[in-house]
N, C-alpha and C. Protein backbone atom coordinates (compact mmCIF):
# COMPACT_ATOMS: atom_id res chain seq x y z
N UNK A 1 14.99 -8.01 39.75
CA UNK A 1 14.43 -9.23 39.22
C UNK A 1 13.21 -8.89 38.38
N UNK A 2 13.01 -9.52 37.31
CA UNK A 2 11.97 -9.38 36.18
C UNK A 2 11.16 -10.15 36.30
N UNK A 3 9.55 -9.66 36.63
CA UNK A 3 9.02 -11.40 36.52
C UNK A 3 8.06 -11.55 35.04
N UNK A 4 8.35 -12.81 34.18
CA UNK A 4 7.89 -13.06 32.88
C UNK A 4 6.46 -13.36 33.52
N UNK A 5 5.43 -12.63 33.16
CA UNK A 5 3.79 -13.07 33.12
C UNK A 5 3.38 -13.56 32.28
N UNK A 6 4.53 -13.79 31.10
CA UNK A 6 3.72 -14.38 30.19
C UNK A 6 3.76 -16.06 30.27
N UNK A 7 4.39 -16.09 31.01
CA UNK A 7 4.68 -17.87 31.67
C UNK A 7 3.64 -17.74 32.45
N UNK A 8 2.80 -17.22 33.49
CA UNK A 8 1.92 -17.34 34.01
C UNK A 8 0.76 -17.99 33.76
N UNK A 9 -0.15 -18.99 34.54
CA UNK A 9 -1.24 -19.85 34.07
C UNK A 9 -2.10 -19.16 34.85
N UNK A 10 -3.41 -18.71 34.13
CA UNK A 10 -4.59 -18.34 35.52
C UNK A 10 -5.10 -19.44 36.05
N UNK A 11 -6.73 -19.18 36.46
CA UNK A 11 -7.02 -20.37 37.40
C UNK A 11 -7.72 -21.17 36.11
N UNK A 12 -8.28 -20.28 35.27
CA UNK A 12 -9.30 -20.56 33.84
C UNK A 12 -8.64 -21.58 33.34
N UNK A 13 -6.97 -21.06 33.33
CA UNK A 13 -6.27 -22.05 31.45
C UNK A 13 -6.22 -23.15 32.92
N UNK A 14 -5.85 -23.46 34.08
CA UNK A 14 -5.51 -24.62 34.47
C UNK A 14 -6.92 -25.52 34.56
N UNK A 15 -8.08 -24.73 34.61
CA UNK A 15 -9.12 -25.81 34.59
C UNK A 15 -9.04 -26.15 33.56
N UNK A 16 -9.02 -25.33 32.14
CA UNK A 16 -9.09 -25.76 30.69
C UNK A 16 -8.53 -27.01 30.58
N UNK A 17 -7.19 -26.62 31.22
CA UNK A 17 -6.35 -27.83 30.99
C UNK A 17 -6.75 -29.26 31.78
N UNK A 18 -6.84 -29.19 32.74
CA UNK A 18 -7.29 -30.19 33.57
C UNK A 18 -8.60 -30.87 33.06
N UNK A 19 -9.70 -30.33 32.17
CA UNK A 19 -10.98 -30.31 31.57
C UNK A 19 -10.29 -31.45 30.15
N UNK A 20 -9.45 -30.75 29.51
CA UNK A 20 -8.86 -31.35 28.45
C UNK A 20 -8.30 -32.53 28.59
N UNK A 21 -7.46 -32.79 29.85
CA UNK A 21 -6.93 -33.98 30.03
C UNK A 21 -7.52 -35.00 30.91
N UNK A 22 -8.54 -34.92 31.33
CA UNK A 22 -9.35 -35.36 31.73
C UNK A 22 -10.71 -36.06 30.60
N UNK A 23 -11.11 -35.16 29.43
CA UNK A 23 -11.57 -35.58 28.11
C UNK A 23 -10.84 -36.44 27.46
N UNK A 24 -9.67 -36.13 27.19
CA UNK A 24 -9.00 -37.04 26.41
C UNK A 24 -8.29 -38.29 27.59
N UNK A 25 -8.53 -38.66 28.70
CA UNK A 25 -8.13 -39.63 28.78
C UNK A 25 -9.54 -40.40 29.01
N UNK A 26 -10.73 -40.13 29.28
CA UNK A 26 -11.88 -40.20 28.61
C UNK A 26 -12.16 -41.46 26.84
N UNK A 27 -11.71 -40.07 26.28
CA UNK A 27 -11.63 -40.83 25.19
C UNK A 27 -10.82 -42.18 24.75
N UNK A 28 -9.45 -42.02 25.44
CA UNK A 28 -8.55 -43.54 25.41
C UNK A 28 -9.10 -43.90 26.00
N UNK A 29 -9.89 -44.17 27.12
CA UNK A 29 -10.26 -45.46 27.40
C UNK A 29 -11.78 -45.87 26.58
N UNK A 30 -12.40 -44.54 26.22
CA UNK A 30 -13.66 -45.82 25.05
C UNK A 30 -13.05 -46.10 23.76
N UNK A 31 -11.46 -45.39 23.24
CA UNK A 31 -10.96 -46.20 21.96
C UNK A 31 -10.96 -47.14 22.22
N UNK A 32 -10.02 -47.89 23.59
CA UNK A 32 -9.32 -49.39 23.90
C UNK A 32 -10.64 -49.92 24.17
N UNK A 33 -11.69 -49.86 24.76
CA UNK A 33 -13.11 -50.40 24.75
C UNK A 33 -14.04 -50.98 23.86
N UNK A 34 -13.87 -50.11 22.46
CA UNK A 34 -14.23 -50.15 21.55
C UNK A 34 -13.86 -51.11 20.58
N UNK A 35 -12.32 -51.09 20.39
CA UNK A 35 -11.20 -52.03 20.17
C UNK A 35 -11.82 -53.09 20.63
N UNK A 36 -11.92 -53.28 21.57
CA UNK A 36 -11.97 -54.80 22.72
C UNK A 36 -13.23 -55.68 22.60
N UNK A 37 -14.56 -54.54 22.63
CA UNK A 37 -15.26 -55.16 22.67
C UNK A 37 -16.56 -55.18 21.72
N UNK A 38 -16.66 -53.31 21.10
CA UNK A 38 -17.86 -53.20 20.37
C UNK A 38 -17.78 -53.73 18.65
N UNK A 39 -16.24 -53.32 17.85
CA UNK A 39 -15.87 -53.60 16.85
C UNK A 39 -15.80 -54.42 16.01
N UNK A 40 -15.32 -55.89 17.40
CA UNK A 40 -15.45 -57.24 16.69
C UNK A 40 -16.85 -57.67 16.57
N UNK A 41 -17.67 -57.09 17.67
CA UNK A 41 -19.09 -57.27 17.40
C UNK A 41 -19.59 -57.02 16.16
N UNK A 42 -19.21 -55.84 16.15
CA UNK A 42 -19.79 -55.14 14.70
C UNK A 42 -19.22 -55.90 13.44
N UNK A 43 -17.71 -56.36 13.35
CA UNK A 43 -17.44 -56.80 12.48
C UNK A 43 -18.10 -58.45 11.99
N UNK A 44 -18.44 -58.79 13.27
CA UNK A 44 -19.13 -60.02 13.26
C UNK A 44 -20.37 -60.25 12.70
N UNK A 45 -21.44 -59.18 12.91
CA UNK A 45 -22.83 -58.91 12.85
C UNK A 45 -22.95 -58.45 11.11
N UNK A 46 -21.90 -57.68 10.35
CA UNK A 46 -22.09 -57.17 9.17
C UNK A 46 -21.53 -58.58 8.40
N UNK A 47 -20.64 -58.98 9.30
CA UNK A 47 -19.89 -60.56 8.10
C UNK A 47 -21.17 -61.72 8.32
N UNK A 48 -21.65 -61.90 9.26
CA UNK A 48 -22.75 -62.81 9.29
C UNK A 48 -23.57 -62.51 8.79
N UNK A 49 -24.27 -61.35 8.39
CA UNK A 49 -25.46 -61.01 7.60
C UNK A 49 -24.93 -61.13 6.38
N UNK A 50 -24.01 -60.35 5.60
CA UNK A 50 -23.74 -60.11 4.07
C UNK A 50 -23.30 -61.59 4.11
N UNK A 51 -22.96 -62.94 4.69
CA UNK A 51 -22.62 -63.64 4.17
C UNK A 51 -23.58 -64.77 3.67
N UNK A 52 -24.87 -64.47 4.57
CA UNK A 52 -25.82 -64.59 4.25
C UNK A 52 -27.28 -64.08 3.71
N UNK A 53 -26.75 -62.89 2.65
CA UNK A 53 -27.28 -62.26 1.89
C UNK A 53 -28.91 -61.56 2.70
N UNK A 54 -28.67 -61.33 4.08
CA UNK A 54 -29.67 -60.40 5.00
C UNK A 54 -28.79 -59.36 4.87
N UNK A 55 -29.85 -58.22 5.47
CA UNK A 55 -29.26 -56.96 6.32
C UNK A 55 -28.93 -56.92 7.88
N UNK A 56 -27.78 -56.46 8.19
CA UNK A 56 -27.18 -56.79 9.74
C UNK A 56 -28.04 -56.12 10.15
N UNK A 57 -28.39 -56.37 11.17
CA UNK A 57 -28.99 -56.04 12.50
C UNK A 57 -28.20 -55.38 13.86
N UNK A 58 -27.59 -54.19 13.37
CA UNK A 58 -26.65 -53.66 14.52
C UNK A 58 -27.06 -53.16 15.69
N UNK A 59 -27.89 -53.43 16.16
CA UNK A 59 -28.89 -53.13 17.32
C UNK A 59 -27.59 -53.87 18.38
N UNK A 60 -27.43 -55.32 18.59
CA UNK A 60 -26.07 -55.12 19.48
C UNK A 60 -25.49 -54.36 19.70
N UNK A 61 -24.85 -54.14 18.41
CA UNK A 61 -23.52 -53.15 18.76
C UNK A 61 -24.06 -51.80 19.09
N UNK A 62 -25.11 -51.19 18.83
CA UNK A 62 -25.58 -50.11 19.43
C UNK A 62 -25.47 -50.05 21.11
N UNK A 63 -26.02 -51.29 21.26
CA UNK A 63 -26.00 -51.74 22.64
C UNK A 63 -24.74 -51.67 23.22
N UNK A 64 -23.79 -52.36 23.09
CA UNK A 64 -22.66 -52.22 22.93
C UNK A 64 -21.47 -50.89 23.32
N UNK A 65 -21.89 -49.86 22.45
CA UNK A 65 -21.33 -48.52 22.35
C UNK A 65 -21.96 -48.23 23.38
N UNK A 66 -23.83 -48.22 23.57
CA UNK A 66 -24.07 -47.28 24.35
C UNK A 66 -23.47 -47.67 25.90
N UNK A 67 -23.23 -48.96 26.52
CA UNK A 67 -22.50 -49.16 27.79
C UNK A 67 -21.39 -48.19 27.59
N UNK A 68 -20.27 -48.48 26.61
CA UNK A 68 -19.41 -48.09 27.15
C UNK A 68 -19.53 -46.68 27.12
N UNK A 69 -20.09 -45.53 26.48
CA UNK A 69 -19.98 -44.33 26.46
C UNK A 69 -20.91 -44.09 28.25
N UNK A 70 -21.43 -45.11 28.94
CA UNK A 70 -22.30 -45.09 30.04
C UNK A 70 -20.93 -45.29 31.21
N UNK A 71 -20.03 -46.37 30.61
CA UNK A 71 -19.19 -46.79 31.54
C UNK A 71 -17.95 -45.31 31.47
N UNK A 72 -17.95 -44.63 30.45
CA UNK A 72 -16.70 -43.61 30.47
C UNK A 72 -17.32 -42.56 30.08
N UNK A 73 -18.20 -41.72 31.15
CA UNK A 73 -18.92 -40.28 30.70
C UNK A 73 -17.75 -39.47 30.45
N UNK A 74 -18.73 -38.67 29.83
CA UNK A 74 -17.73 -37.26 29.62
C UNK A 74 -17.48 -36.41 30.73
N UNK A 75 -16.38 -35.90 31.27
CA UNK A 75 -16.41 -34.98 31.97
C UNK A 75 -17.69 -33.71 31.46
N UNK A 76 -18.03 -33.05 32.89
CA UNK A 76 -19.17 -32.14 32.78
C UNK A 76 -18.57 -30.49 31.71
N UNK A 77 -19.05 -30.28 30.75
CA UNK A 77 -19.02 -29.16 29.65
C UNK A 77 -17.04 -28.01 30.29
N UNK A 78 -16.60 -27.62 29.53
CA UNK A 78 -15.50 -26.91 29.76
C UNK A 78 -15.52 -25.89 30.26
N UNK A 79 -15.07 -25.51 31.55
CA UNK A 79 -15.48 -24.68 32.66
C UNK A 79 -15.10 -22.94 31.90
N UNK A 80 -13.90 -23.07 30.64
CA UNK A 80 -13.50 -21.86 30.40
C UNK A 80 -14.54 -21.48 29.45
């Protein structure tokens, strides 16, 4: 019997991996967040100002982003 090592995962690539998919499901949930809740803000705040010939005031939506990047941290730095 032959054994292929090159199919082999160490312990490194499975944290990598686990690190990675753990980031990126991270990230889908502040896209759909963002979507939902910071965007229309924003789109609201730039159409209400330019429609009334001010400068928007995006301090909301700052507000805004910063929850949700509070509500969906990043996993801690990539262990590999």
């Amino acid at each position: 019997m032959n054994i292929d090592f090159s199919k082999m995962i160490t312990a490194e690539q499975r944290r990598a991996e686990q690190f990675k998919a753990q980031r990126d499901a991270v990230y889908a949930q502040r896209r759909a967040a963002y979507q939902e809740e910071s965007d229309p803000l924003r789109l609201e705040i730039a159409y209400d100002a330019l429609s009334q010939g001010l400068e928007p005031d995006f301090s909301p939506w700052v507000t805004s982003v910063a929850a949700i990047k509070a509500r969906y941290p990043l996993p801690d730095a990539d262990p590999a």
